[in-house]
C-alpha atoms as a PDB file:
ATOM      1  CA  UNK A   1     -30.105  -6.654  -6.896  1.00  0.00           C
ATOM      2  CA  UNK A   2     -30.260  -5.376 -10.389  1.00  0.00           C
ATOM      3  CA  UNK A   3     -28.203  -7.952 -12.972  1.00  0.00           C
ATOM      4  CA  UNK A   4     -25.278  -6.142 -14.210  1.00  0.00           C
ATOM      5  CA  UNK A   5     -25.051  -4.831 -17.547  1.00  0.00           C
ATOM      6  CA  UNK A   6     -23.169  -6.123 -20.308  1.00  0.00           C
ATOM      7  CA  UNK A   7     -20.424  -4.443 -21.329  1.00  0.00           C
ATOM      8  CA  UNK A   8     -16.690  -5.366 -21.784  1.00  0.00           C
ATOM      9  CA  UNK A   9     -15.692  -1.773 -19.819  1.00  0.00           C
ATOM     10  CA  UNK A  10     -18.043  -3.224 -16.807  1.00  0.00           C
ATOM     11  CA  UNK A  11     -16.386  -6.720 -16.925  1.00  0.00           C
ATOM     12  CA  UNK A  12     -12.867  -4.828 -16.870  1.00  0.00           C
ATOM     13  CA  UNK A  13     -13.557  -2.785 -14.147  1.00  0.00           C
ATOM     14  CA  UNK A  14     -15.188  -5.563 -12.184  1.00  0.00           C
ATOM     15  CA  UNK A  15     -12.131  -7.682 -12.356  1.00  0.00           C
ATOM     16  CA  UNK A  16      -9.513  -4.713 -11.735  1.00  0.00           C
ATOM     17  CA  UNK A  17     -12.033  -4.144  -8.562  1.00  0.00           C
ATOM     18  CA  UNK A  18     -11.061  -7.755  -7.205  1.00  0.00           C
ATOM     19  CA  UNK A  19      -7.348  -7.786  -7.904  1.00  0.00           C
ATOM     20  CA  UNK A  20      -7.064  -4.531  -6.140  1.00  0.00           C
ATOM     21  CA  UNK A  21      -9.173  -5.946  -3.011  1.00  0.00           C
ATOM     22  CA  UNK A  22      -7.243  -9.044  -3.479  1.00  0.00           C
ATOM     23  CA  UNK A  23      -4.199  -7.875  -1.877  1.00  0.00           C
ATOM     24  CA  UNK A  24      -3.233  -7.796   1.042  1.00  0.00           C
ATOM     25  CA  UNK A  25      -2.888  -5.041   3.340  1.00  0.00           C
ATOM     26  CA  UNK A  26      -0.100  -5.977   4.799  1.00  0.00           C
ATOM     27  CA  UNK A  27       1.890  -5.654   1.296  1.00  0.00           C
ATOM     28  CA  UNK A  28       0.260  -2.247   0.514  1.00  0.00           C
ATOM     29  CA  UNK A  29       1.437  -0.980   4.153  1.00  0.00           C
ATOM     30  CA  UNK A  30       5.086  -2.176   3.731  1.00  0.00           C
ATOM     31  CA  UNK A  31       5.494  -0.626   0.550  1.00  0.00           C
ATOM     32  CA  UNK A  32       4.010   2.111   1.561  1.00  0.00           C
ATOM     33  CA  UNK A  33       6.270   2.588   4.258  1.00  0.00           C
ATOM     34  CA  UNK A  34       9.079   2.252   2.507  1.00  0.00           C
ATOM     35  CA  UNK A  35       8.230   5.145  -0.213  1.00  0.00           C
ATOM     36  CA  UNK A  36       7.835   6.973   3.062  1.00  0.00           C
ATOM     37  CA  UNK A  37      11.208   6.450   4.693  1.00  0.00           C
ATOM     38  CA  UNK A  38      12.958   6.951   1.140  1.00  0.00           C
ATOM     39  CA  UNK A  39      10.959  10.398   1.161  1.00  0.00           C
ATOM     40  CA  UNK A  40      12.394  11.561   4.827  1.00  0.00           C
ATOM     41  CA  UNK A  41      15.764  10.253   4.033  1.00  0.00           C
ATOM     42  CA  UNK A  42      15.935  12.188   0.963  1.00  0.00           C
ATOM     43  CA  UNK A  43      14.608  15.112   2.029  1.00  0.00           C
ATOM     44  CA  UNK A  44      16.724  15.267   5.449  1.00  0.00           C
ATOM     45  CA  UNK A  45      19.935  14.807   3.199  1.00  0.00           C
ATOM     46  CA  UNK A  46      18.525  17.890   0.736  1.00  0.00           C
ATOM     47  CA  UNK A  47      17.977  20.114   3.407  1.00  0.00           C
ATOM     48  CA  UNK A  48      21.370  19.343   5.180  1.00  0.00           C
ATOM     49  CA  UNK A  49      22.855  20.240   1.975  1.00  0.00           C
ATOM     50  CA  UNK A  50      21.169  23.415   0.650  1.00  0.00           C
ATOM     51  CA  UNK A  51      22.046  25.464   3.956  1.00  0.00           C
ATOM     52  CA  UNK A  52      24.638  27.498   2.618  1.00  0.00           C
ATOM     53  CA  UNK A  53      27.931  27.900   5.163  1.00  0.00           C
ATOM     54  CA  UNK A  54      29.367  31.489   6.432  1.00  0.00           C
ATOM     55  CA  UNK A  55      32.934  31.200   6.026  1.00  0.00           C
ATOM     56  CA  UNK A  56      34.596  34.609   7.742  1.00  0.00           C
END
């Protein structure tokens, strides 16, 4: 394997490469999942809301 090069935007990347592998999936699902239920909850309530009402 070729050594790698050296450059400070290389060692940058290299190290913003292991925090994001560094965490664990567990924490990315969760948070995930919440920006997911605060989507449907919002949207739900939006829809309920813009259905206008016939009044006779």
């Amino acid at each position: 394997m070729k050594t790698p090069p050296d450059n400070p935007d290389f060692d940058r990347f290299t190290e913003f490469t292991r925090r994001v592998l560094s965490v664990p999936h567990l924490e990315i699902k969760a948070q995930l999942d919440a920006e997911r239920e605060a989507k449907r909850t919002s949207k739900s309530a939006s829809r309920v809301s813009a259905v206008p009402t016939k009044q006779a």
